[in-house]
C-alpha atoms as a PDB file:
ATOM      1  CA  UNK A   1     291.282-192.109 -63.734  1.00  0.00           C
ATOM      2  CA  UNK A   2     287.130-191.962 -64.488  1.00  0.00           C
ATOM      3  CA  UNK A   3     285.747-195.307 -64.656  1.00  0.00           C
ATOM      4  CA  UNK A   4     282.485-196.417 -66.877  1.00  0.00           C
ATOM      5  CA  UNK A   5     280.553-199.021 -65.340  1.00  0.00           C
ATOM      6  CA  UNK A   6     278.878-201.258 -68.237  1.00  0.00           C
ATOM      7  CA  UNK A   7     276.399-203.657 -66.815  1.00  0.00           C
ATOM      8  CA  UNK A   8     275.426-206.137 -68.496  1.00  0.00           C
ATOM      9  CA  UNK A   9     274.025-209.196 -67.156  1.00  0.00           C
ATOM     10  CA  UNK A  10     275.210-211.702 -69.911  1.00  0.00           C
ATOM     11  CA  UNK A  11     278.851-210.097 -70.735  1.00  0.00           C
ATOM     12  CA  UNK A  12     279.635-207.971 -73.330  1.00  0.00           C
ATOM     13  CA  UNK A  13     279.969-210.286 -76.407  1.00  0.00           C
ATOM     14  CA  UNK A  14     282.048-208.827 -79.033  1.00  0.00           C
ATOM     15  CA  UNK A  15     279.357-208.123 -81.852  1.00  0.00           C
ATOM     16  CA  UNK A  16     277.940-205.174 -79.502  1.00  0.00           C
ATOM     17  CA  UNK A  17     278.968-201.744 -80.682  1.00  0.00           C
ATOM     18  CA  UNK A  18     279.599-200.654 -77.208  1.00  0.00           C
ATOM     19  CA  UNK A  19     282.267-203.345 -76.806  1.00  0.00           C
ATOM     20  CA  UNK A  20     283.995-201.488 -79.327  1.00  0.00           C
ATOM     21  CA  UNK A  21     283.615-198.110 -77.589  1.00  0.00           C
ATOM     22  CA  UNK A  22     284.614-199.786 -74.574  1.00  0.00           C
ATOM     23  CA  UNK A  23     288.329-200.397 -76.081  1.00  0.00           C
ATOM     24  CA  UNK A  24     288.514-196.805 -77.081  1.00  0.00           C
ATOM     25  CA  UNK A  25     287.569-195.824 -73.776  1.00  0.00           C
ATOM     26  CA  UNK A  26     290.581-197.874 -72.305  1.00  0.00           C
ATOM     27  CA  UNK A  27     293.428-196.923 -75.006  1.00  0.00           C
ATOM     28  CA  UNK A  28     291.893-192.806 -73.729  1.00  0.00           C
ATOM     29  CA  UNK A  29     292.512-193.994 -70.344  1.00  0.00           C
ATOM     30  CA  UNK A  30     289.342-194.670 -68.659  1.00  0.00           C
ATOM     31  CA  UNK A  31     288.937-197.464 -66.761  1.00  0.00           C
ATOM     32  CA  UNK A  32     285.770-199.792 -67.746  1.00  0.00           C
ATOM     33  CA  UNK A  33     284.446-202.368 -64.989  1.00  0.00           C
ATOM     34  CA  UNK A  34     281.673-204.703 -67.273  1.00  0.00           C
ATOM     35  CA  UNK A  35     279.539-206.846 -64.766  1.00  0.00           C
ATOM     36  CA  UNK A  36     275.938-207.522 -63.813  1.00  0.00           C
ATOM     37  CA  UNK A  37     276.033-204.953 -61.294  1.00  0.00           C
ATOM     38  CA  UNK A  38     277.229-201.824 -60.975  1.00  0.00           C
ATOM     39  CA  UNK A  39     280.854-200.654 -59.675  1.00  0.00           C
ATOM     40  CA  UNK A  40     280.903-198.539 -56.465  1.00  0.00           C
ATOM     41  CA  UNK A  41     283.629-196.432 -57.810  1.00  0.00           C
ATOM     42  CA  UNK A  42     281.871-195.569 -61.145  1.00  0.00           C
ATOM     43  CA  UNK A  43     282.034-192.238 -62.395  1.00  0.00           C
ATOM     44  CA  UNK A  44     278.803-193.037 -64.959  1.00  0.00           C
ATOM     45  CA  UNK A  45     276.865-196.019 -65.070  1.00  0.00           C
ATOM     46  CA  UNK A  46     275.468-197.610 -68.392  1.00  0.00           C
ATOM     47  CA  UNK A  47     272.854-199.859 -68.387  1.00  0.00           C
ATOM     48  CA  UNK A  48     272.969-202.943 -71.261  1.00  0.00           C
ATOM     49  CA  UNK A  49     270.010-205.064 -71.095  1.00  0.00           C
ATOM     50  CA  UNK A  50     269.365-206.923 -74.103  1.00  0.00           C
ATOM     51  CA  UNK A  51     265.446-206.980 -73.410  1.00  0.00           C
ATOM     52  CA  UNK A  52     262.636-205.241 -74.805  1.00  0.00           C
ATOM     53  CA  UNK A  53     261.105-204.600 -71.625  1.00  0.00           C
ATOM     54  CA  UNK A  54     263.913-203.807 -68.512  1.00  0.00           C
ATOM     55  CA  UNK A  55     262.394-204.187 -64.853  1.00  0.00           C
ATOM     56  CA  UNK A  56     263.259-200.810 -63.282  1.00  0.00           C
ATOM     57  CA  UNK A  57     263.747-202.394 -60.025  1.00  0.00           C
ATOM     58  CA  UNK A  58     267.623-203.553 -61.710  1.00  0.00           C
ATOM     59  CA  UNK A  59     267.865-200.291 -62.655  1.00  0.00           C
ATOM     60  CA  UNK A  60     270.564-198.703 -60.043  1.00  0.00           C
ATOM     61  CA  UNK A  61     270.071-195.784 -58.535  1.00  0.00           C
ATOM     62  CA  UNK A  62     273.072-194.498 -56.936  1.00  0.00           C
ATOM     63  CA  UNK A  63     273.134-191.661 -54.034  1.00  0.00           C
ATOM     64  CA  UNK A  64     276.031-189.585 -54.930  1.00  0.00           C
ATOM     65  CA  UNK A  65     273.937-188.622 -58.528  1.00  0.00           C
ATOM     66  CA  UNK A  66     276.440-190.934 -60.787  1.00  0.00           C
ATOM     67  CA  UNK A  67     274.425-190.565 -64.310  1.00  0.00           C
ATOM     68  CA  UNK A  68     272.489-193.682 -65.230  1.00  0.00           C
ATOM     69  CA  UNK A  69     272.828-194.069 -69.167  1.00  0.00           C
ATOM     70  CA  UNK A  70     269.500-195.306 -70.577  1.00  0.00           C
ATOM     71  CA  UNK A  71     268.322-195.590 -67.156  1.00  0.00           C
ATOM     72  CA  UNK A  72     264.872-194.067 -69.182  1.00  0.00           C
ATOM     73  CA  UNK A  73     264.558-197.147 -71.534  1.00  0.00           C
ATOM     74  CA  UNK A  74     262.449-199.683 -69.877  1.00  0.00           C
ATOM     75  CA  UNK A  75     260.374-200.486 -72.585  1.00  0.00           C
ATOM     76  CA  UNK A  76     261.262-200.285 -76.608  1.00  0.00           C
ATOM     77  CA  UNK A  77     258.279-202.875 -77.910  1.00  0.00           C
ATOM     78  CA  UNK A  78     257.717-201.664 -81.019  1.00  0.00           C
ATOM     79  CA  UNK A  79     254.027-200.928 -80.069  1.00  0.00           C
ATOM     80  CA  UNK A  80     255.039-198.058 -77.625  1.00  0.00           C
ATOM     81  CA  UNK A  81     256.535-196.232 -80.968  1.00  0.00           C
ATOM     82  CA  UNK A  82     254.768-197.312 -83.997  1.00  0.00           C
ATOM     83  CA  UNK A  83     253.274-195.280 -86.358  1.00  0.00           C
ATOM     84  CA  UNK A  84     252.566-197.637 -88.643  1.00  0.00           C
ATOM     85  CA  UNK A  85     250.387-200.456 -86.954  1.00  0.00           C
ATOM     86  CA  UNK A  86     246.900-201.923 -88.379  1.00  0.00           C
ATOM     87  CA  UNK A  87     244.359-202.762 -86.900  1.00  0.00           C
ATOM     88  CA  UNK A  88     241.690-205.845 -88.392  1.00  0.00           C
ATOM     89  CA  UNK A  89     239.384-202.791 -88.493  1.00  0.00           C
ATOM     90  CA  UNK A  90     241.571-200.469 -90.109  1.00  0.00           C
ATOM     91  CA  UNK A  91     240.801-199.137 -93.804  1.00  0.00           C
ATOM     92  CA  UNK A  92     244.390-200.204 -95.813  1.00  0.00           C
ATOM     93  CA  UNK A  93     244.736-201.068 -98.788  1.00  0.00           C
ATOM     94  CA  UNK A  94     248.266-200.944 -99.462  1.00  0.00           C
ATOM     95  CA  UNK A  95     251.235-203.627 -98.415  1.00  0.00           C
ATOM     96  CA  UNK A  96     251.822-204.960 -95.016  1.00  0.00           C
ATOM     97  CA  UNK A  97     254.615-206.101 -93.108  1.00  0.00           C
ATOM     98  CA  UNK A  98     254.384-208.681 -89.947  1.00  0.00           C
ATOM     99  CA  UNK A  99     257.061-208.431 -87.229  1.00  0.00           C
ATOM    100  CA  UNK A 100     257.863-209.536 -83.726  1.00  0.00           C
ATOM    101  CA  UNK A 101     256.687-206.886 -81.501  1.00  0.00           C
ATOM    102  CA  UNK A 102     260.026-207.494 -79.706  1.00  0.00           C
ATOM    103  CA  UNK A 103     263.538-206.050 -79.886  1.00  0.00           C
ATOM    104  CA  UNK A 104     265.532-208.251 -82.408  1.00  0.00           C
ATOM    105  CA  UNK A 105     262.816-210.324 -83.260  1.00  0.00           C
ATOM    106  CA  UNK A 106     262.359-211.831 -79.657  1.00  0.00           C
ATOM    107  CA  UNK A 107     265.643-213.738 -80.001  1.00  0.00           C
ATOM    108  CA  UNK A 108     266.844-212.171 -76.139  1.00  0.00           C
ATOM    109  CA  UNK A 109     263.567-213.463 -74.643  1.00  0.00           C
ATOM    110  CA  UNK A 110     263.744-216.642 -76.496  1.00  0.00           C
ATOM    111  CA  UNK A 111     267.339-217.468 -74.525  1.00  0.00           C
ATOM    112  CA  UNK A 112     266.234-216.628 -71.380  1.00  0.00           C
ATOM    113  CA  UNK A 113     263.062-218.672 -71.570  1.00  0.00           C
ATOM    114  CA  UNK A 114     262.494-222.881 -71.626  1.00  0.00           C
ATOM    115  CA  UNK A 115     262.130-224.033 -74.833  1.00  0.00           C
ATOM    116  CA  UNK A 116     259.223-226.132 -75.373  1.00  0.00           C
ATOM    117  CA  UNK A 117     259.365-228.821 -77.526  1.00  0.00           C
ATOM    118  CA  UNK A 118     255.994-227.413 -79.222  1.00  0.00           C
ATOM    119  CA  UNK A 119     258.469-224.079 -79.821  1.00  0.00           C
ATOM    120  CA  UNK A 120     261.312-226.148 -81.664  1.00  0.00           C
ATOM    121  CA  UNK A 121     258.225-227.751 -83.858  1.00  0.00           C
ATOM    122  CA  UNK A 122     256.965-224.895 -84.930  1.00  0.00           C
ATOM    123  CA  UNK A 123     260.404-223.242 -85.716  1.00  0.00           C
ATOM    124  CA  UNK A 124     261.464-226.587 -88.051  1.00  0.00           C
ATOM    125  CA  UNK A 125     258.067-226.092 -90.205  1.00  0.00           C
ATOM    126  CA  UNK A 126     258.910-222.252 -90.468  1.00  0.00           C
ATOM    127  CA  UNK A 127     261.221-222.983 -92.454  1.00  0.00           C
ATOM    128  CA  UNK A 128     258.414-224.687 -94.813  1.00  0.00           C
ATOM    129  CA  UNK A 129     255.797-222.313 -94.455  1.00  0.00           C
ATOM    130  CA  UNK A 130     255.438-219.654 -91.234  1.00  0.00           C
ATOM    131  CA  UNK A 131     251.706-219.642 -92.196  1.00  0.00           C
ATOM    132  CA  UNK A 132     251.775-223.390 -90.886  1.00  0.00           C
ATOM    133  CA  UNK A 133     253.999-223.309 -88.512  1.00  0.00           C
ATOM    134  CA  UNK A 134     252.038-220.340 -86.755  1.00  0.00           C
ATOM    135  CA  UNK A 135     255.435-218.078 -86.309  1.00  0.00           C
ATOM    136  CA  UNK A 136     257.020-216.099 -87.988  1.00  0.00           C
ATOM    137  CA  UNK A 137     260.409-217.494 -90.405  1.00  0.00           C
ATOM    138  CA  UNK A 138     263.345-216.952 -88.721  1.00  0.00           C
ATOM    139  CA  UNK A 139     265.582-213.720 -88.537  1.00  0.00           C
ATOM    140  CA  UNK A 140     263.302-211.679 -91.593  1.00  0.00           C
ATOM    141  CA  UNK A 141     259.575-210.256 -91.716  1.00  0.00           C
ATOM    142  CA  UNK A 142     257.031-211.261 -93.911  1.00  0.00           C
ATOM    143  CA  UNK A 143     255.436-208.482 -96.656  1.00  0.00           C
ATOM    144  CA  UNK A 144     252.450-209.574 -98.098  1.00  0.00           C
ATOM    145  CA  UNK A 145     249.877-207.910-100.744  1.00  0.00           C
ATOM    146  CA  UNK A 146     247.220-206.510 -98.491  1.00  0.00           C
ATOM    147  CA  UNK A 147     245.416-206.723 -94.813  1.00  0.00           C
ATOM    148  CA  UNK A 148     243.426-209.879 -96.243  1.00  0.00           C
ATOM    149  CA  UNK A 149     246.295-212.082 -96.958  1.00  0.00           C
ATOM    150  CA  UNK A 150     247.181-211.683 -92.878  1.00  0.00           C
ATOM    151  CA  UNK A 151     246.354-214.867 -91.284  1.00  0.00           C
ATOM    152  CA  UNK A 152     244.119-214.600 -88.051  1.00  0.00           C
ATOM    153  CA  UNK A 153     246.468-215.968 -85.829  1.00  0.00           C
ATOM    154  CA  UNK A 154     248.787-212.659 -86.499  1.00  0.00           C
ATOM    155  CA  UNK A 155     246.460-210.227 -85.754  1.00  0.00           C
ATOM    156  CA  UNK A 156     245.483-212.869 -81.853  1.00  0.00           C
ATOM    157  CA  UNK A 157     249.029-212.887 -81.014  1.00  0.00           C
ATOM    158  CA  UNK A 158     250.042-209.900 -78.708  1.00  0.00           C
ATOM    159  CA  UNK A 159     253.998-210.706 -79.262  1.00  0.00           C
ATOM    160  CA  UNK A 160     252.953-209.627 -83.079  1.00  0.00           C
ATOM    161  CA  UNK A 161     252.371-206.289 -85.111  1.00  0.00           C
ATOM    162  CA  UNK A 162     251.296-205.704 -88.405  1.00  0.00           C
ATOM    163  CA  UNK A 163     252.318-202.262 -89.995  1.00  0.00           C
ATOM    164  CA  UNK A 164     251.827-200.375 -92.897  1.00  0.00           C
ATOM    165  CA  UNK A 165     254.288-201.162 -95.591  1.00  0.00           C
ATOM    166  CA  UNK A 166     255.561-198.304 -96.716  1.00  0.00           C
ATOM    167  CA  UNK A 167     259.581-198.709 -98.308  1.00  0.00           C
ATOM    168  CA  UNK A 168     261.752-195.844 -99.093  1.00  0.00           C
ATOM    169  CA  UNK A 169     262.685-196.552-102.986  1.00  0.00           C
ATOM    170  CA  UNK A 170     265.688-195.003-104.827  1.00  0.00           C
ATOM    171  CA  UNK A 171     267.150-196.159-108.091  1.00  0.00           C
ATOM    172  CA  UNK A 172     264.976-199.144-108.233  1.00  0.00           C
ATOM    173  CA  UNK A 173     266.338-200.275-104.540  1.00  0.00           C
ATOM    174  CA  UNK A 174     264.726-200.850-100.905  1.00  0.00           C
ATOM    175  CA  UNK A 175     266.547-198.331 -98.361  1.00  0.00           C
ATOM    176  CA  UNK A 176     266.789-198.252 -94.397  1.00  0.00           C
ATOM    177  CA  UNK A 177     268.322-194.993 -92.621  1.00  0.00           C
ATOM    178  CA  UNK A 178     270.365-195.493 -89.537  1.00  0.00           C
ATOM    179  CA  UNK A 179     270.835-193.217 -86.414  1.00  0.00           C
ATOM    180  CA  UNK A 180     273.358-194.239 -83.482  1.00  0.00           C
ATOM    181  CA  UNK A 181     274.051-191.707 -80.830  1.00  0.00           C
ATOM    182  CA  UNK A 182     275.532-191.147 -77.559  1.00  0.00           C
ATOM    183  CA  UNK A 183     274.777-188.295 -75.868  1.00  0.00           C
ATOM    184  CA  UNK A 184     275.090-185.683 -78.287  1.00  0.00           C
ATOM    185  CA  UNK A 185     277.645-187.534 -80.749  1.00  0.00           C
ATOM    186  CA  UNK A 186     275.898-189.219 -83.430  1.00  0.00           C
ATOM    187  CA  UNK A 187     276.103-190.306 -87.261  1.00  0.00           C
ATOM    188  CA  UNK A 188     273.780-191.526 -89.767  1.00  0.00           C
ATOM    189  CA  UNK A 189     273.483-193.932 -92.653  1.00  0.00           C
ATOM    190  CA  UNK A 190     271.958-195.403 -95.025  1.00  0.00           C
ATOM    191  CA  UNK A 191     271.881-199.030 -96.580  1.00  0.00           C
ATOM    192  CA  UNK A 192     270.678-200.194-100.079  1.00  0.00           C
ATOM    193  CA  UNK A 193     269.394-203.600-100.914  1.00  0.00           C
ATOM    194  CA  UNK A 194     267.520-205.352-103.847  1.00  0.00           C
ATOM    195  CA  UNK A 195     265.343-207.225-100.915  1.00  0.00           C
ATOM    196  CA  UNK A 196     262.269-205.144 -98.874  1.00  0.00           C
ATOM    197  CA  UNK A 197     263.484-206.106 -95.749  1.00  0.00           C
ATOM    198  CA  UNK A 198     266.675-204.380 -95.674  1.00  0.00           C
ATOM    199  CA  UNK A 199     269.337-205.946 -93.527  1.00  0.00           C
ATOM    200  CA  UNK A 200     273.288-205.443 -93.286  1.00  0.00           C
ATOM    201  CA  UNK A 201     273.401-209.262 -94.685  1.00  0.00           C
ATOM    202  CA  UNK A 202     272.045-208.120 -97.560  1.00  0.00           C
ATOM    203  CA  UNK A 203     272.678-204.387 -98.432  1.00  0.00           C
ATOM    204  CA  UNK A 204     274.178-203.704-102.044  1.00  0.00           C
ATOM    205  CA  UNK A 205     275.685-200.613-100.804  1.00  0.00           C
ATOM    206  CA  UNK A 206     275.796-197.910 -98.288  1.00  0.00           C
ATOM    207  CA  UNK A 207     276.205-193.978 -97.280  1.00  0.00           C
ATOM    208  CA  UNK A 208     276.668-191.879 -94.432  1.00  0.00           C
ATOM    209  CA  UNK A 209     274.316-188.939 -94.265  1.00  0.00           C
ATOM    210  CA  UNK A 210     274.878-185.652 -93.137  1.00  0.00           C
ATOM    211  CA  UNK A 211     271.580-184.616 -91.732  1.00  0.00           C
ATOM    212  CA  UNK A 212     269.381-186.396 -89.142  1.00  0.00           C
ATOM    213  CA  UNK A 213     265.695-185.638 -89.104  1.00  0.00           C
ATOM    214  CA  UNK A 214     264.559-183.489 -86.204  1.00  0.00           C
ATOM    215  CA  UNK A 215     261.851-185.247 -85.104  1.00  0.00           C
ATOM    216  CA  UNK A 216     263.293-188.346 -84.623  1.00  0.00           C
ATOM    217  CA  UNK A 217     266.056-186.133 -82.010  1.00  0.00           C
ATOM    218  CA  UNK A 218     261.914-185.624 -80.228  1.00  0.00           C
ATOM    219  CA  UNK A 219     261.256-188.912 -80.432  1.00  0.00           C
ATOM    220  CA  UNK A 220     264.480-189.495 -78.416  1.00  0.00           C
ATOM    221  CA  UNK A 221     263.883-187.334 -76.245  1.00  0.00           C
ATOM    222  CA  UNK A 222     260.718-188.963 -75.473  1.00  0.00           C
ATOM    223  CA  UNK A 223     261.594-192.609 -75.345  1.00  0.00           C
ATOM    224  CA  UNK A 224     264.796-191.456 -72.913  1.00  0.00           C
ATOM    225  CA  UNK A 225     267.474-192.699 -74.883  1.00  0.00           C
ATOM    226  CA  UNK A 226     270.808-191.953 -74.082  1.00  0.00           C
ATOM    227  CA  UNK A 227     272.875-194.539 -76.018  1.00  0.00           C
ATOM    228  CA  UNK A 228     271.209-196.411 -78.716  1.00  0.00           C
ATOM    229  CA  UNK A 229     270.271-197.079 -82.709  1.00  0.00           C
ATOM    230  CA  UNK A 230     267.124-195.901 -84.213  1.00  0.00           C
ATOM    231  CA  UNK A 231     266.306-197.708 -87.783  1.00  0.00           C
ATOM    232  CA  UNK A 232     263.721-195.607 -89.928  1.00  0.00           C
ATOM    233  CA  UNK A 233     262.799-194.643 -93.508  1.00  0.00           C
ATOM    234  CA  UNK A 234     261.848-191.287 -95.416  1.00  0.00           C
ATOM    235  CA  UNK A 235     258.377-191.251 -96.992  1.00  0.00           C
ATOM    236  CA  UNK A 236     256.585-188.519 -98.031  1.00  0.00           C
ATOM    237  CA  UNK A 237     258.935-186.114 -96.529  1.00  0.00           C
ATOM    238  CA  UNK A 238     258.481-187.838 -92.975  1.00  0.00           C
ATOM    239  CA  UNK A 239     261.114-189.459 -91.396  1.00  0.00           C
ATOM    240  CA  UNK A 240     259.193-192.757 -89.769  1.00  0.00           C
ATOM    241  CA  UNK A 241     261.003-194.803 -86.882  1.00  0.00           C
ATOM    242  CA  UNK A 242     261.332-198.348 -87.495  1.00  0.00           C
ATOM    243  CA  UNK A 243     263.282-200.358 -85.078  1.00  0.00           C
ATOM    244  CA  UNK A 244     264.500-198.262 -81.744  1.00  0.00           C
ATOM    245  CA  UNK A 245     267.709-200.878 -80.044  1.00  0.00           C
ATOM    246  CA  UNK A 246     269.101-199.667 -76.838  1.00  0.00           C
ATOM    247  CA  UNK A 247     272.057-202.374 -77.062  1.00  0.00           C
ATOM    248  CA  UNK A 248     273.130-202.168 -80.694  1.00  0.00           C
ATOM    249  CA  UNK A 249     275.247-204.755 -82.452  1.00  0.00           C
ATOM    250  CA  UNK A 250     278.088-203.967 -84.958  1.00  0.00           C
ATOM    251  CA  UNK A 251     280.225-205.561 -87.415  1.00  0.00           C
ATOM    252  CA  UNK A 252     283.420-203.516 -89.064  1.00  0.00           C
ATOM    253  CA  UNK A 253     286.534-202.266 -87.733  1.00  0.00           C
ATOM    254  CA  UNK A 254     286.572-202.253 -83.716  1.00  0.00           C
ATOM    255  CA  UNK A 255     288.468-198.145 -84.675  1.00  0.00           C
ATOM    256  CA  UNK A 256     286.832-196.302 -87.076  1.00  0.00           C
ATOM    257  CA  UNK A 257     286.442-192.043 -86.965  1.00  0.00           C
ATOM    258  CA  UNK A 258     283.265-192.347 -86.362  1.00  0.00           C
ATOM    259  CA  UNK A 259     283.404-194.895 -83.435  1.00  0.00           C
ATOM    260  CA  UNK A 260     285.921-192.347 -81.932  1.00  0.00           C
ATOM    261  CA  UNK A 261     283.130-189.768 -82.433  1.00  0.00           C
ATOM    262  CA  UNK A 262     280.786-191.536 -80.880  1.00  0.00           C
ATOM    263  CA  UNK A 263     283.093-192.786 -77.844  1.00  0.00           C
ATOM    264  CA  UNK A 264     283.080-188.997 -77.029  1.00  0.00           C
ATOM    265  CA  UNK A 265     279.937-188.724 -76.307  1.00  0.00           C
ATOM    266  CA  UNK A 266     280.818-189.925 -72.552  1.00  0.00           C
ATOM    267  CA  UNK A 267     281.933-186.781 -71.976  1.00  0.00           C
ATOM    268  CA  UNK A 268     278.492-186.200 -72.183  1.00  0.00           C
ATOM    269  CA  UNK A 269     277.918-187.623 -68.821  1.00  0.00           C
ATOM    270  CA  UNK A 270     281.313-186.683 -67.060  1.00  0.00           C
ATOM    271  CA  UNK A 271     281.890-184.223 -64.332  1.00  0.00           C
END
């Protein structure tokens, strides 16, 4: 019996897609060891850190050659991808958008680090007004007119970007493309909503697509993704990477066909 070896510091909580892939594995008959460290008797090894940046001395490097899924990913702050960031300098005169430079809009970090009471403060008049409260409102991004209406703290805090705003538009309606892949299973999708920052909480509708970009299978290659979701849009003809998550959540059916495709990507990685 081949046995995947998920590790995951924090567990495996039930809203991540690869718990889901995990129970396919197991009704296929693999046998999946989740823990903080690696199993000796793995066959492959995937790495789930729910970071932005991984320290690549936890990264295990085992002698017998077991493949290390994502073992590549040490760093997916959205400045080491963007195409999109401004500058205070920079000539723009279109829409911006101002998000956490973090995965999942620093949420991970936040858990792992004290929370100071100047923190919770400034979280409670967020609600109010971000501009105020010096952070950004909770679980969205801000898209404002132009460069100028950016408030100076944004463009001094490092754990910030500011991007160009530049929304894929059909029928009237904001869009967001989705990518998820393992090895060299994959599907795409795409969500609808009425609101620019386009979220599953508040799609209209969605489609699967048939077609994913080819330069976003580059930009894989060159971030060193094995396993992961990459959120982008379509402008101009260019597809234009938003959001690149190496531990992606999910919310559905925990059996779907295209789970099951995706669960066979492990063969992928299987002698």
């Amino acid at each position: 019996m081949k046995e995947i070896s998920i590790v995951s510091p924090d567990g495996l909580s039930d809203f991540y897609m690869l718990k889901a892939l995990a129970g396919i594995w197991q009704k296929s008959g693999f046998r999946v060891v989740i823990g903080s460290s690696h199993s000796q008797n793995a066959d492959v090894i995937i790495i789930h850190h729910n970071l932005t940046k991984t320290d690549p001395a936890s990264i295990p490097s085992p002698s017998n050659g077991i493949p290390v899924i994502n073992a590549r990913v040490l760093d997916i702050s959205k400045k080491t991808y963007s195409t999109l960031q401004l500058h205070p300098e920079d000539n723009w005169s279109g829409a911006v958008i101002i998000k956490s430079n973090l995965n999942y809009f620093g949420i991970p970090e936040m858990r792992t680090s004290p929370r100071q009471f100047t923190t919770r403060l400034r979280q409670l008049i967020s609600k109010v007004s971000w501009r105020h409260a010096k952070t950004l409102p909770k679980k969205t991004y801000p898209v404002l007119a132009s460069m100028a209406d950016v408030p100076d703290w944004v463009w001094n805090n490092f754990d910030l970007i500011v991007e160009k705003f530049v929304p894929e538009r059909v029928d009237g309606l904001y869009c967001l493309r989705g990518w998820v892949f393992l090895g060299s299973k994959s599907y795409g999708y795409r969500l609808f909503s009425t609101e620019p920052v386009v979220k599953v909480g508040s799609m209209i509708r969605y489609e699967f697509l048939d077609s994913i970009p080819e330069e976003l299978r580059v930009i894989r290659n060159q971030l060193g993704f094995d396993y992961g979701k990459f959120d982008y849009i379509e402008h101009d003809g260019q597809a234009i990477l938003l959001d690149a998550n190496k531990t992606p959540s999910y919310t559905g059916a925990s059996e779907t066909p295209r789970l099951h495709l995706l669960a066979s990507g492990i063969n992928d990685f299987l002698k």
